[in-house]
C-alpha atoms as a PDB file:
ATOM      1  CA  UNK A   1       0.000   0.000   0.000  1.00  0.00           C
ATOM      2  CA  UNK A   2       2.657   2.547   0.896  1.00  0.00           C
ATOM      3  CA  UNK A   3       4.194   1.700  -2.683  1.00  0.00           C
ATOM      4  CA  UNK A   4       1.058   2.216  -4.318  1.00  0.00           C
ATOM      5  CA  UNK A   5       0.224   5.608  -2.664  1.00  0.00           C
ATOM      6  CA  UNK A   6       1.074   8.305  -5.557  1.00  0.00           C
ATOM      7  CA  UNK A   7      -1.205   5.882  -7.608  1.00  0.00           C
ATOM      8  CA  UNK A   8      -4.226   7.762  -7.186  1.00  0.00           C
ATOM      9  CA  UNK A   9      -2.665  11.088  -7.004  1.00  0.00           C
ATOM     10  CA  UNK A  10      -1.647   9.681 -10.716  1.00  0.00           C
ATOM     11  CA  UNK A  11      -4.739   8.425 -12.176  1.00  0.00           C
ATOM     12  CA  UNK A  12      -6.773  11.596 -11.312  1.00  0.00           C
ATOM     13  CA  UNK A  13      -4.122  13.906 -12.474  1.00  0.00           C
ATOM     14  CA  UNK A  14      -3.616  12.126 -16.215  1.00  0.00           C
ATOM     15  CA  UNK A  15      -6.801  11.589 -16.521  1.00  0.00           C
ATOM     16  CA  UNK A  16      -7.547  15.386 -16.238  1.00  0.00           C
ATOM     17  CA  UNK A  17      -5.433  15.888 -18.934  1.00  0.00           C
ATOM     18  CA  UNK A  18      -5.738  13.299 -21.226  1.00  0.00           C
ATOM     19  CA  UNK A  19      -9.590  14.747 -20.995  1.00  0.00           C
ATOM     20  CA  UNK A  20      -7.897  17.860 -22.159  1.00  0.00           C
ATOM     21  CA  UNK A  21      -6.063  16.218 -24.992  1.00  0.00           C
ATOM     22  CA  UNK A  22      -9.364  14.437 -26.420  1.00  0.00           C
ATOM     23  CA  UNK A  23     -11.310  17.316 -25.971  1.00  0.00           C
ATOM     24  CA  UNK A  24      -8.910  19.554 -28.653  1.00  0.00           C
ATOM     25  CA  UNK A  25      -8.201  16.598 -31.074  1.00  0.00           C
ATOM     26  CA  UNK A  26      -5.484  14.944 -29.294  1.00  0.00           C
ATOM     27  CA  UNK A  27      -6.101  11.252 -28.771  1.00  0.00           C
ATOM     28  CA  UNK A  28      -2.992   9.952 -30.062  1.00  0.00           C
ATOM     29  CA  UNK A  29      -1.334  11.669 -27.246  1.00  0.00           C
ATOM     30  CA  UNK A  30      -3.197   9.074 -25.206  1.00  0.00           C
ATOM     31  CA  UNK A  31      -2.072   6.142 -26.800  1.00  0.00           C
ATOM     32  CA  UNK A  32       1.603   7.374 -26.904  1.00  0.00           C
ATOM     33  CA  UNK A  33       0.766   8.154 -23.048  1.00  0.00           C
ATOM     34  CA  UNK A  34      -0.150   4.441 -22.617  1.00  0.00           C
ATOM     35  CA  UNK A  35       2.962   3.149 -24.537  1.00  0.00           C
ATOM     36  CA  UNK A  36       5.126   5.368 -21.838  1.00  0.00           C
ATOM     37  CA  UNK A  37       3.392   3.290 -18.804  1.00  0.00           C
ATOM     38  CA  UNK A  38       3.612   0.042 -20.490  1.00  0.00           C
ATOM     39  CA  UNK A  39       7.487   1.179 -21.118  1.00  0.00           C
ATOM     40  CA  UNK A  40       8.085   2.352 -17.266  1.00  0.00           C
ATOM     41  CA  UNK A  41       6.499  -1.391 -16.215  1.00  0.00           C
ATOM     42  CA  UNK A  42       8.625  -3.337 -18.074  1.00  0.00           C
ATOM     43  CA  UNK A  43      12.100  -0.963 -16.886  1.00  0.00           C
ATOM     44  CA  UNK A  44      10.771  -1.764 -13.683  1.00  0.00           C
ATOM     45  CA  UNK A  45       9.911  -5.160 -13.739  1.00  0.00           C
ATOM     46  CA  UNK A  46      13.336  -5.980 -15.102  1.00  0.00           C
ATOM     47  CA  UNK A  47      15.140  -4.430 -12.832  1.00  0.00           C
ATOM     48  CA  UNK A  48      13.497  -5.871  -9.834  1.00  0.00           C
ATOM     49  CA  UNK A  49      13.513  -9.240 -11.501  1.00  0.00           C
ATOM     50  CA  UNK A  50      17.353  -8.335 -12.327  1.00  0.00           C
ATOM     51  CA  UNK A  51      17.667  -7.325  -7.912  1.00  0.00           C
ATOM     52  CA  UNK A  52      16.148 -10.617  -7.315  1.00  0.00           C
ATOM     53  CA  UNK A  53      18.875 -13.085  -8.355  1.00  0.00           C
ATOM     54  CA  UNK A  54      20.938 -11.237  -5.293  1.00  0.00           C
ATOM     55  CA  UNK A  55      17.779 -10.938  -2.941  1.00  0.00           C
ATOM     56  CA  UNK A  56      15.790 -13.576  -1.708  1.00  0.00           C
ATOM     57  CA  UNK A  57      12.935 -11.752  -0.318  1.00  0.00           C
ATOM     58  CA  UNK A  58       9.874 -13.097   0.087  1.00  0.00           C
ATOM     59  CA  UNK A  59       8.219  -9.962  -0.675  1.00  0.00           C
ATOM     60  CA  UNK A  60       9.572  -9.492  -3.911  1.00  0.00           C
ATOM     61  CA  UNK A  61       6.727 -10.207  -6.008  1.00  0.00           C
ATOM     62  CA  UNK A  62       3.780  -8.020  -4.292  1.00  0.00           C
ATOM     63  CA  UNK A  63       6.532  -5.209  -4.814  1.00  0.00           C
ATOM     64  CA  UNK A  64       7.598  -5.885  -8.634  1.00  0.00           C
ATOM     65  CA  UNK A  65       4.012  -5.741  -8.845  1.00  0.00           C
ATOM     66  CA  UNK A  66       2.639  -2.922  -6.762  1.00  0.00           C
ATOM     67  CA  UNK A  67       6.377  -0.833  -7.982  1.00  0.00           C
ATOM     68  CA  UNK A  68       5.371  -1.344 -12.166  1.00  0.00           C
ATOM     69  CA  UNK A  69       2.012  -0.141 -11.407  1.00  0.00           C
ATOM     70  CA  UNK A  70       2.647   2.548  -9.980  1.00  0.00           C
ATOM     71  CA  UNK A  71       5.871   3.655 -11.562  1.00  0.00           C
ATOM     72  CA  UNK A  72       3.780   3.120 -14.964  1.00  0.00           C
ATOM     73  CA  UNK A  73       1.007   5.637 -14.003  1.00  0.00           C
ATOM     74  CA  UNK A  74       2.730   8.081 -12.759  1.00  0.00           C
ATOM     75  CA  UNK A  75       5.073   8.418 -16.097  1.00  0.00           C
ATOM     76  CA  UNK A  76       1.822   8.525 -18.004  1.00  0.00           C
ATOM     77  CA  UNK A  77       0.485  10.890 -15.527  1.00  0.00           C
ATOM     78  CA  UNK A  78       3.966  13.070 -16.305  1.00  0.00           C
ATOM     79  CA  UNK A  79       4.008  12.282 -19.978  1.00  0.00           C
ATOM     80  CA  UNK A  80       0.292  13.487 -20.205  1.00  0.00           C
ATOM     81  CA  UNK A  81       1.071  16.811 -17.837  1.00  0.00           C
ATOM     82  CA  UNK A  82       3.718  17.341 -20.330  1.00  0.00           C
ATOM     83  CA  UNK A  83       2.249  16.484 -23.744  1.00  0.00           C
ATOM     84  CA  UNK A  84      -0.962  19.063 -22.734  1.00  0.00           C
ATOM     85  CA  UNK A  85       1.202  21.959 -21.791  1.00  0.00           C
ATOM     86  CA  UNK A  86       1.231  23.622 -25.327  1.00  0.00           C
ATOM     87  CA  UNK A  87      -3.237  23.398 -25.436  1.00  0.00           C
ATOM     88  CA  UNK A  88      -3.091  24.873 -21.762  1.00  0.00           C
ATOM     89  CA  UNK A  89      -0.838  28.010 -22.923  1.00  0.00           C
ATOM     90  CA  UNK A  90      -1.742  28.559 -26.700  1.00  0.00           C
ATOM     91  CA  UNK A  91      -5.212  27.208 -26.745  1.00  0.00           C
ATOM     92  CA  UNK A  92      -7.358  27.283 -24.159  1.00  0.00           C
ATOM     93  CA  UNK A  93      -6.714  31.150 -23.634  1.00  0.00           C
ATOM     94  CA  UNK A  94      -8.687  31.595 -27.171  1.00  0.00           C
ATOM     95  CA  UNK A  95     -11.164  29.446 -26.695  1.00  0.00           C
ATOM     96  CA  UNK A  96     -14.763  30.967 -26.614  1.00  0.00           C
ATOM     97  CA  UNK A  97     -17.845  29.437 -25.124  1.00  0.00           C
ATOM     98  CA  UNK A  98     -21.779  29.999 -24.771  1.00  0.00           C
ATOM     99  CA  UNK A  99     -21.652  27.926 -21.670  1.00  0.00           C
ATOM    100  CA  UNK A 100     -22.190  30.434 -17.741  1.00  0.00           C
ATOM    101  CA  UNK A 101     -18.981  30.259 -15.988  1.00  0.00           C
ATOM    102  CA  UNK A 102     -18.513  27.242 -13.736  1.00  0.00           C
ATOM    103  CA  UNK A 103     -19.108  27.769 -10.262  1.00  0.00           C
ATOM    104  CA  UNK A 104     -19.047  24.675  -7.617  1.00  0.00           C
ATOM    105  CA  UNK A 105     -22.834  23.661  -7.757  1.00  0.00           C
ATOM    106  CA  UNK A 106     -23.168  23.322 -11.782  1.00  0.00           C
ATOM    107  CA  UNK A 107     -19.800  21.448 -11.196  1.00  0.00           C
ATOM    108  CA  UNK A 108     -20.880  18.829  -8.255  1.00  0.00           C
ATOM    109  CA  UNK A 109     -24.654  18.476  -9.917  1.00  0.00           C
ATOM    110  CA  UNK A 110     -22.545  17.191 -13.141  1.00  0.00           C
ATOM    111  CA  UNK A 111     -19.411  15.544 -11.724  1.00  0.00           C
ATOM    112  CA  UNK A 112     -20.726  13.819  -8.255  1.00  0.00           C
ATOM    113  CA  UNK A 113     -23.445  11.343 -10.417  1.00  0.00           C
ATOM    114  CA  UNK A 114     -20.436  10.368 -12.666  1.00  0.00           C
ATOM    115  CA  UNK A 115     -18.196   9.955  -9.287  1.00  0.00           C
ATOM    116  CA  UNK A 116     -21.070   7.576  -8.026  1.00  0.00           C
ATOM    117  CA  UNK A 117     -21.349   5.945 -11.020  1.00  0.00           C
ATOM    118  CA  UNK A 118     -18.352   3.572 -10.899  1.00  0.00           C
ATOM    119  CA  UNK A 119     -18.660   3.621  -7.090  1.00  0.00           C
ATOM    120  CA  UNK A 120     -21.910   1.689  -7.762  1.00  0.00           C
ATOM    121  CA  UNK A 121     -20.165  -0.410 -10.975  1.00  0.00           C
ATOM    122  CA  UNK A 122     -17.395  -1.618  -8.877  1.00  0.00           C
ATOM    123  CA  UNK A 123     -19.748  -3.013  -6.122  1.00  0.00           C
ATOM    124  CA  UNK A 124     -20.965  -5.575  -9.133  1.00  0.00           C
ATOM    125  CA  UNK A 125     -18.172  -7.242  -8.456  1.00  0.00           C
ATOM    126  CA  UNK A 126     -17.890  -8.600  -4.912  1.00  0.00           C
ATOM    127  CA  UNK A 127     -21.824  -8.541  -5.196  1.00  0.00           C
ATOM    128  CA  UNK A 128     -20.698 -11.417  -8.183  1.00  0.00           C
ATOM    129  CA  UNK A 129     -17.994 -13.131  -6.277  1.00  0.00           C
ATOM    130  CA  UNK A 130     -20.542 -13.565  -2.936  1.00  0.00           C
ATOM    131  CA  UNK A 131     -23.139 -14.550  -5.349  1.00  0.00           C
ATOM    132  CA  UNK A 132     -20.894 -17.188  -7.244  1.00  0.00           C
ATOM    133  CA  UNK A 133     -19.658 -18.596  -3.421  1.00  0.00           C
ATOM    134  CA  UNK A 134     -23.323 -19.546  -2.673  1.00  0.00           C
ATOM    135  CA  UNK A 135     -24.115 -21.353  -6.276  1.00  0.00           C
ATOM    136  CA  UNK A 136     -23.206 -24.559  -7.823  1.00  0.00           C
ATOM    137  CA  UNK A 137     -19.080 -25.370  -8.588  1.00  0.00           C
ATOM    138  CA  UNK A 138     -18.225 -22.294  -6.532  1.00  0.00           C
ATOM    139  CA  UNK A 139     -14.775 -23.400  -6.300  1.00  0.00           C
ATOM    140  CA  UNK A 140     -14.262 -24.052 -10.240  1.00  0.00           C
ATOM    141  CA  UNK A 141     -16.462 -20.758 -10.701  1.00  0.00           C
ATOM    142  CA  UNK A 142     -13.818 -18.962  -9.074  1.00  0.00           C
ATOM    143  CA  UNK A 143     -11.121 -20.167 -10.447  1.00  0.00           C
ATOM    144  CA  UNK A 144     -11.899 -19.517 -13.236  1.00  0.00           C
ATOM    145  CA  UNK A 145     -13.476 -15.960 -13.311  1.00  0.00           C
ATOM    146  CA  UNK A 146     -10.039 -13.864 -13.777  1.00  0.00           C
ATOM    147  CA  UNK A 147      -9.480 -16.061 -16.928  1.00  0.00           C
ATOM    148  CA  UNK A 148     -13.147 -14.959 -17.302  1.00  0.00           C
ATOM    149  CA  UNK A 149     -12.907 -10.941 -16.752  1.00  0.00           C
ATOM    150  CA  UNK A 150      -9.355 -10.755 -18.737  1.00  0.00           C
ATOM    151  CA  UNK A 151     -11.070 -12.305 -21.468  1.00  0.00           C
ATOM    152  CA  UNK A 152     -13.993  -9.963 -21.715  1.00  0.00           C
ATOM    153  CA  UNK A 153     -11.948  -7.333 -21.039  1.00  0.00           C
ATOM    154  CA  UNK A 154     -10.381  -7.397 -24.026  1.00  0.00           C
ATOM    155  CA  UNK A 155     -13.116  -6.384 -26.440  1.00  0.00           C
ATOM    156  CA  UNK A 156     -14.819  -4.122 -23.307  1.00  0.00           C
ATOM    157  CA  UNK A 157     -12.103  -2.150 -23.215  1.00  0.00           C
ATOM    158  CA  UNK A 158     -12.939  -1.143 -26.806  1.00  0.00           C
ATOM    159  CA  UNK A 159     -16.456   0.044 -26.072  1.00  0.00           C
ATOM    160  CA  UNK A 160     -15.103   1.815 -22.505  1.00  0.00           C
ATOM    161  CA  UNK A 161     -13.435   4.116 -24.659  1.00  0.00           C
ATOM    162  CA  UNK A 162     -16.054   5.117 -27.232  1.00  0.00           C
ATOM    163  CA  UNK A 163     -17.455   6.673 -24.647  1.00  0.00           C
ATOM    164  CA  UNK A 164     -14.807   9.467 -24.555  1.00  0.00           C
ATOM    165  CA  UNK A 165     -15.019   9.403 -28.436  1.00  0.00           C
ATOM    166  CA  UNK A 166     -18.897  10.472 -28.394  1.00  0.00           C
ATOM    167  CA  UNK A 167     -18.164  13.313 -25.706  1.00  0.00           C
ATOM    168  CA  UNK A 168     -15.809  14.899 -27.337  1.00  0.00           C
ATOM    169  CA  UNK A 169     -17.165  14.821 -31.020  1.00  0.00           C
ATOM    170  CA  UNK A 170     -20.815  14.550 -30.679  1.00  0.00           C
ATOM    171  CA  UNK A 171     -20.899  18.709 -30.762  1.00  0.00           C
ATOM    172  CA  UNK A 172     -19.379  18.562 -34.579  1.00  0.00           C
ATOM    173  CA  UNK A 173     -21.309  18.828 -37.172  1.00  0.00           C
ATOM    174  CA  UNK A 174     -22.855  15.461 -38.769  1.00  0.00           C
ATOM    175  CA  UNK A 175     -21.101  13.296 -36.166  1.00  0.00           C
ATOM    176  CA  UNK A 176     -24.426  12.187 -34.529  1.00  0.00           C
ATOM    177  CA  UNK A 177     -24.896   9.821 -37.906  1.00  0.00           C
ATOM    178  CA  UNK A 178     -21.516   8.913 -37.916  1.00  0.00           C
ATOM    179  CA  UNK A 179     -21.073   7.965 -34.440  1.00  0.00           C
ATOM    180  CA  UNK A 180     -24.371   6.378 -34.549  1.00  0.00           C
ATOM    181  CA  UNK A 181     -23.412   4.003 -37.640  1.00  0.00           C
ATOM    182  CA  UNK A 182     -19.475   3.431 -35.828  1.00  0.00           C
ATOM    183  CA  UNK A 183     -21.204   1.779 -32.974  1.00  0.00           C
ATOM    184  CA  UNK A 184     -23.746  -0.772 -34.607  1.00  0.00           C
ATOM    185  CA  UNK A 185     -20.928  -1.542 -36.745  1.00  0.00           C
ATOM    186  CA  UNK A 186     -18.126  -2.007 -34.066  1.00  0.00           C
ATOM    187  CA  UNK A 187     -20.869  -3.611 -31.977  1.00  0.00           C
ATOM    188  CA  UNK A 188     -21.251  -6.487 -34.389  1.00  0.00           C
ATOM    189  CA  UNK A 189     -17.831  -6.623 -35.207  1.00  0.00           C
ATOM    190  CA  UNK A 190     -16.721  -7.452 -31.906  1.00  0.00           C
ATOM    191  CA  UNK A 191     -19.547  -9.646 -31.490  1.00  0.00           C
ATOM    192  CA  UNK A 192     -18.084 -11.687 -34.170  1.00  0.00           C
ATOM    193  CA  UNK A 193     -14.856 -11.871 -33.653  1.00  0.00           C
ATOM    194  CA  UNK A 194     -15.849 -13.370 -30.305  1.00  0.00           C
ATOM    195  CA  UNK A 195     -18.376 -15.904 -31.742  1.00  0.00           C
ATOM    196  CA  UNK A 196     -15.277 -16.926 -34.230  1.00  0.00           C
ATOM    197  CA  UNK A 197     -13.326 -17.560 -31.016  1.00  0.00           C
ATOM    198  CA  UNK A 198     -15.622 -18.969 -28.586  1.00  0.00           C
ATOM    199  CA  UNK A 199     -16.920 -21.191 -30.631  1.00  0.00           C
ATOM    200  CA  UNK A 200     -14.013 -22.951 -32.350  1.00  0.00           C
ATOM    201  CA  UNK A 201     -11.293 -24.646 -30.503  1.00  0.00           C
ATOM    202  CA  UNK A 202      -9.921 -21.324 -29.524  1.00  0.00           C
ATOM    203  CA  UNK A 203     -11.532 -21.111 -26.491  1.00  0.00           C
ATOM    204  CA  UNK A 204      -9.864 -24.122 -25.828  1.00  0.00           C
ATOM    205  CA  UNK A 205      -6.447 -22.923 -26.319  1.00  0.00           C
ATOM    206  CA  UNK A 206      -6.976 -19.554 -25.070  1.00  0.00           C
ATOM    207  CA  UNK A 207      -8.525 -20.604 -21.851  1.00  0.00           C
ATOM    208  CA  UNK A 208      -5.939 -23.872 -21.555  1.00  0.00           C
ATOM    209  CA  UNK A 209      -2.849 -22.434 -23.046  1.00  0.00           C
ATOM    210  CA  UNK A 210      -3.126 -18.779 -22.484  1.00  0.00           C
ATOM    211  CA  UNK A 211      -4.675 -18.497 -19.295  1.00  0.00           C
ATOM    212  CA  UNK A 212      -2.872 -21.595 -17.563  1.00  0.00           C
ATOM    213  CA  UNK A 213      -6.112 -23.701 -16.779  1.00  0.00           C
ATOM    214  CA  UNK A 214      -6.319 -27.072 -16.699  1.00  0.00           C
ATOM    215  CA  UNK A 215      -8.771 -29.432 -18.543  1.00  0.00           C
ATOM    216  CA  UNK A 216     -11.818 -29.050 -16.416  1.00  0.00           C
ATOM    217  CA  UNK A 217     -11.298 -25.592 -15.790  1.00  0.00           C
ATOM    218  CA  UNK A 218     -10.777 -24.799 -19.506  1.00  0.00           C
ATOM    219  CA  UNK A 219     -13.634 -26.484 -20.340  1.00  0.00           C
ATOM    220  CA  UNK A 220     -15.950 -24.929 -17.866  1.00  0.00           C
ATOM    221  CA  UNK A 221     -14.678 -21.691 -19.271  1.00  0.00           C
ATOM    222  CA  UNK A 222     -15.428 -22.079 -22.605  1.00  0.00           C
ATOM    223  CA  UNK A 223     -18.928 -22.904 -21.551  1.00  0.00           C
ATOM    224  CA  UNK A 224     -19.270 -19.733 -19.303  1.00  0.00           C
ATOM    225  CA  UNK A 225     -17.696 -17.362 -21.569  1.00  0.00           C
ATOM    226  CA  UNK A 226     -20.843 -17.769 -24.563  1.00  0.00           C
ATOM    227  CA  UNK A 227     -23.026 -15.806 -21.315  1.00  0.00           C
ATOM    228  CA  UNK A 228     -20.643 -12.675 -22.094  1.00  0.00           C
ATOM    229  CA  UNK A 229     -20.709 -12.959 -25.698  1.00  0.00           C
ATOM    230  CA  UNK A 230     -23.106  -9.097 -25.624  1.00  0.00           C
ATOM    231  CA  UNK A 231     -21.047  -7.502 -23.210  1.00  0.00           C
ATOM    232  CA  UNK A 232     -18.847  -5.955 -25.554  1.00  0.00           C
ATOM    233  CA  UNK A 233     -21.530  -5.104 -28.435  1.00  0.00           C
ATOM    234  CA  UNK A 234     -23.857  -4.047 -25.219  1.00  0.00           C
ATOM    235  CA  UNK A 235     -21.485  -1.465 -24.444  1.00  0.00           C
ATOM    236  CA  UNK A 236     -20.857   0.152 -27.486  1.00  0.00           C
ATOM    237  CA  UNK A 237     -24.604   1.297 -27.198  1.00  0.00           C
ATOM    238  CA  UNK A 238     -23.730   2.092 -23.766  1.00  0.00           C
ATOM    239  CA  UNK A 239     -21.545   4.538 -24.334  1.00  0.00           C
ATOM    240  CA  UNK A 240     -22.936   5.958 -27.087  1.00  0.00           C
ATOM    241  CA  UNK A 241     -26.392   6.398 -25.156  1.00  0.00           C
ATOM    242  CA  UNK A 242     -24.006   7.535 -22.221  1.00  0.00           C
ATOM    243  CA  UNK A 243     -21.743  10.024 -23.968  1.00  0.00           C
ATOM    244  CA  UNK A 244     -24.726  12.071 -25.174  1.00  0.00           C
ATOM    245  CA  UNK A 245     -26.087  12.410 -21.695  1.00  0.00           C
ATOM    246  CA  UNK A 246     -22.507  13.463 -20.228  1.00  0.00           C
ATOM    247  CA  UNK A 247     -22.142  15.803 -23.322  1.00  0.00           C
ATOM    248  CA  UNK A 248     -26.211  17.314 -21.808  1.00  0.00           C
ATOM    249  CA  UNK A 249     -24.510  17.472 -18.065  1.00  0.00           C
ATOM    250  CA  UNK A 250     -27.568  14.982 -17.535  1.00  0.00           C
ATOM    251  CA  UNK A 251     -25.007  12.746 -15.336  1.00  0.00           C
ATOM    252  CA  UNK A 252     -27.670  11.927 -12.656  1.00  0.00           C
ATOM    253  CA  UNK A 253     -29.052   9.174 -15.768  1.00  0.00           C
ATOM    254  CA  UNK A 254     -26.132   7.939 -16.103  1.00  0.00           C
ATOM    255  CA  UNK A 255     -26.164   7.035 -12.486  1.00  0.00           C
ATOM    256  CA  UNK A 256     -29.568   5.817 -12.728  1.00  0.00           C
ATOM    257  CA  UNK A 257     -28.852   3.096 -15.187  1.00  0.00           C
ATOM    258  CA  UNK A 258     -25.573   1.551 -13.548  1.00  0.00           C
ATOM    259  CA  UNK A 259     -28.298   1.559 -10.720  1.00  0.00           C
ATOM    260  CA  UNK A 260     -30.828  -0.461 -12.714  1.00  0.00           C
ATOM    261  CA  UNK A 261     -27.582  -2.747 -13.183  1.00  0.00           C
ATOM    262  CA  UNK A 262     -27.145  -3.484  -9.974  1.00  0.00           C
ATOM    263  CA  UNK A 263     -30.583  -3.928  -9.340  1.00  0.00           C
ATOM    264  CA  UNK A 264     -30.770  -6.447 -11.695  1.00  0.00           C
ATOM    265  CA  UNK A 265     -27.446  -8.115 -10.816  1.00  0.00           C
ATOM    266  CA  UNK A 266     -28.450  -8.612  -7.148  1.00  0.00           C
ATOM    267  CA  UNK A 267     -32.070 -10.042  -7.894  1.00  0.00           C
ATOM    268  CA  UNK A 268     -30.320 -12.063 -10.330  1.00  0.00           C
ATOM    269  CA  UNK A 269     -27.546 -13.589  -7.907  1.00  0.00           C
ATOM    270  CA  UNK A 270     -30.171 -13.855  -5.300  1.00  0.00           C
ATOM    271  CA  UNK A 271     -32.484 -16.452  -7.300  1.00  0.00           C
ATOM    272  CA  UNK A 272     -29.378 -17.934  -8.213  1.00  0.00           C
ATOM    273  CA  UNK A 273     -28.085 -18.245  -4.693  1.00  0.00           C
ATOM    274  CA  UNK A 274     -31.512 -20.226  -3.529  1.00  0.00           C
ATOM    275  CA  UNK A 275     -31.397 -22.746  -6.861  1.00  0.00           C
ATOM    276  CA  UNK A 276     -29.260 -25.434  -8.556  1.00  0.00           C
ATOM    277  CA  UNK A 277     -29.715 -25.109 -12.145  1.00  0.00           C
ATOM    278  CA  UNK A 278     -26.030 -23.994 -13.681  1.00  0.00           C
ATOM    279  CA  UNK A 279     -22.337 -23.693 -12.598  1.00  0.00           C
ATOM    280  CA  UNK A 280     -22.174 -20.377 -10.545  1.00  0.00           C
ATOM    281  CA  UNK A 281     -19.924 -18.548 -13.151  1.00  0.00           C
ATOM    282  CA  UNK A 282     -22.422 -19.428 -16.003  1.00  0.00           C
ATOM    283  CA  UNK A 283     -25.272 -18.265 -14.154  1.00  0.00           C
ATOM    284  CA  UNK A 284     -23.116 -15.017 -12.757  1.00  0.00           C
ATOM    285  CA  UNK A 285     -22.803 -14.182 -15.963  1.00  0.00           C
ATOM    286  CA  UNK A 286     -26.077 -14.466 -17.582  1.00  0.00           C
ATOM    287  CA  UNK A 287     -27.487 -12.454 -14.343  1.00  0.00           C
ATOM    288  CA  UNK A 288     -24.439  -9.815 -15.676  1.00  0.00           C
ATOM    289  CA  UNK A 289     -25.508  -9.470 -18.962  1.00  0.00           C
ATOM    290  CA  UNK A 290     -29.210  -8.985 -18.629  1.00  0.00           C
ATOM    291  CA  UNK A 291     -27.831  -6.221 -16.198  1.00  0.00           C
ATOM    292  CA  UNK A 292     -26.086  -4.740 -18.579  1.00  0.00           C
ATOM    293  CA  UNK A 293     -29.083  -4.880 -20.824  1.00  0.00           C
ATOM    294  CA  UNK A 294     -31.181  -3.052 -18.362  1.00  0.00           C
ATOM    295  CA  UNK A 295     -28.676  -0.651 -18.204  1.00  0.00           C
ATOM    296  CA  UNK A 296     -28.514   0.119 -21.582  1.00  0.00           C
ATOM    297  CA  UNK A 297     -32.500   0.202 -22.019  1.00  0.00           C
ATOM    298  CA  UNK A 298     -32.871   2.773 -19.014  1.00  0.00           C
ATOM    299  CA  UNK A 299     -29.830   4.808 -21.311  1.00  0.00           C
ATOM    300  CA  UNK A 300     -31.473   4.295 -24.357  1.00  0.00           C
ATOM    301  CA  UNK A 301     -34.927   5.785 -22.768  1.00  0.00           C
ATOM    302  CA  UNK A 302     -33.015   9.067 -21.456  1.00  0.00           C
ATOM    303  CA  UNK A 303     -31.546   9.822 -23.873  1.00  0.00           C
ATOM    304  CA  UNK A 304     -34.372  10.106 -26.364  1.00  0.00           C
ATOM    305  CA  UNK A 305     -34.443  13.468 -26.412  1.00  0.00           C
ATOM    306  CA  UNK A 306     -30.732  13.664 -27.255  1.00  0.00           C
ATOM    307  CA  UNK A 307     -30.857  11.553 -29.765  1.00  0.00           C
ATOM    308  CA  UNK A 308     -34.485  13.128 -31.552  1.00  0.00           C
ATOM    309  CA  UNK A 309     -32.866  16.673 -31.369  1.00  0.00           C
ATOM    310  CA  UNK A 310     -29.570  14.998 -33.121  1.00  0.00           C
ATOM    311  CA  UNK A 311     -31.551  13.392 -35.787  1.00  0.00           C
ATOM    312  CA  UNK A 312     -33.532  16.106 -36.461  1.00  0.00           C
ATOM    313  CA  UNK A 313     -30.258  18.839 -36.599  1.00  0.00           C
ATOM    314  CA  UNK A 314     -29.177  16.558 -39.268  1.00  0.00           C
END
């Protein structure tokens, strides 16, 4: 923990400006931002893992660990503080706006829904593991769910950061359609890439191979993963839904929906919890995507009025 202390000093501070950066056209910055991290992680990695041929610490892996992480945020937090500098002095100074000044209310009404937001998203998750504990195979289920979540991950990540995308270009122009047509097509993009995988043998080898799990385990992953097959496609309508709202400062539907998630999600778990009809991680994530479907539904609904005054500017 002490290690890890500048790490949310870090977080908050790049991801101030990277907002910056997006906002005036600068997303590459981001990804070059991201390629610094992933740089600092591996200097530090190897030269703990280069100290640990002389050391014989027990400790040594919770620090290589907890060190790269947070030696990798805050160079992207410095990289990003650095990269933003020329906006903040030649930019931002010209910039006009119809917008009132910000004062602290119109700044908590829009920011503290978003705060709560992934306050309430995170909570899914030990909700899920509790749930999973009290359900069929809760030791397999468990075992496997990081194979699970990195899995997913992959193509959620994608849809996580259209999000951004839609805030910061929704204002232009034409970029309503445009947007609009991006996300049904990345949504069933993504959705088939992982059909092609999930249903071929390369579930198989990337839940036995990649991830490290035996037979069984493989096996019962490749079963649970076909449950998470929407997440990704779910979220690019998600964000899109979401991003117009943020881009309104209606936040408080935002937090409204990831409410309707976890409504769902702990009905769902419950039932579960008091029945024996699938492996807990199957069932966990069924419950996970009809909560995400929910989710999007409530977004979809509040933002009608977005998306009818888009349409019609168009």
């Amino acid at each position: 923990m002490i290690i890890m202390t500048p790490w949310t000093w870090a977080i908050a501070h790049r991801r101030f400006n990277q907002g910056v950066l997006i906002r005036f056209g600068r997303s590459k910055a981001v990804t070059w931002g991201t390629l610094v991290r992933l740089a600092a992680d591996v200097a530090v990695l190897a030269t703990i893992y280069a100290l640990a041929k002389r050391a014989s610490l027990p400790e040594m892996g919770i620090i290589a660990a907890t060190a790269a992480v947070s030696a990798g945020v805050v160079a992207e937090a410095v990289y990003a503080a650095w990269i933003v500098r020329p906006i903040v002095r030649d930019v931002l100074p010209t910039v006009k706006s119809s917008e009132p000044p910000l004062d602290r209310k119109r700044f908590l009404s829009f920011y503290v829904p978003l705060a709560l937001s992934p306050l309430l998203g995170l909570a899914a998750q030990p909700i899920l593991t509790a749930g999973i504990s009290r359900m069929p195979s809760p030791t397999e289920s468990l075992a496997i769910l990081p194979a699970l979540n990195g899995f997913t991950f992959l193509f959620r990540s994608i849809s996580l950061a259209f999000l951004e995308v839609v805030v910061a270009l929704v204002e232009r122009p034409g970029s309503y359609a445009v947007l609009r047509r991006f996300a049904w097509r990345a949504a069933l993009g993504v959705f088939c890439l992982q059909l092609l995988i999930i249903a071929t043998p390369l579930a198989k080898g990337w839940f036995g191979t990649v991830s490290g799990l035996d037979t069984d385990l493989a096996r019962l992953a490749s079963q649970a993963v076909w449950a998470a097959l929407t997440f990704a496609a779910i979220g690019f309508g998600n964000s899109l839904c979401q991003g117009l709202l943020v881009h309104s400062h209606k936040t408080r539907a935002v937090t409204e929906s990831v409410a309707m998630f976890l409504i769902v999600i702990i009905i769902g778990l419950t039932v579960g919890a008091h029945s024996d009809w699938l492996a807990g991680a199957i069932f966990a994530y069924i419950v996970y995507s009809l909560g995400q479907a929910a989710q999007f539904g409530w977004l979809y609904i509040r933002s009608r009025p977005e998306r009818r005054a888009l349409s019609q500017a168009e």
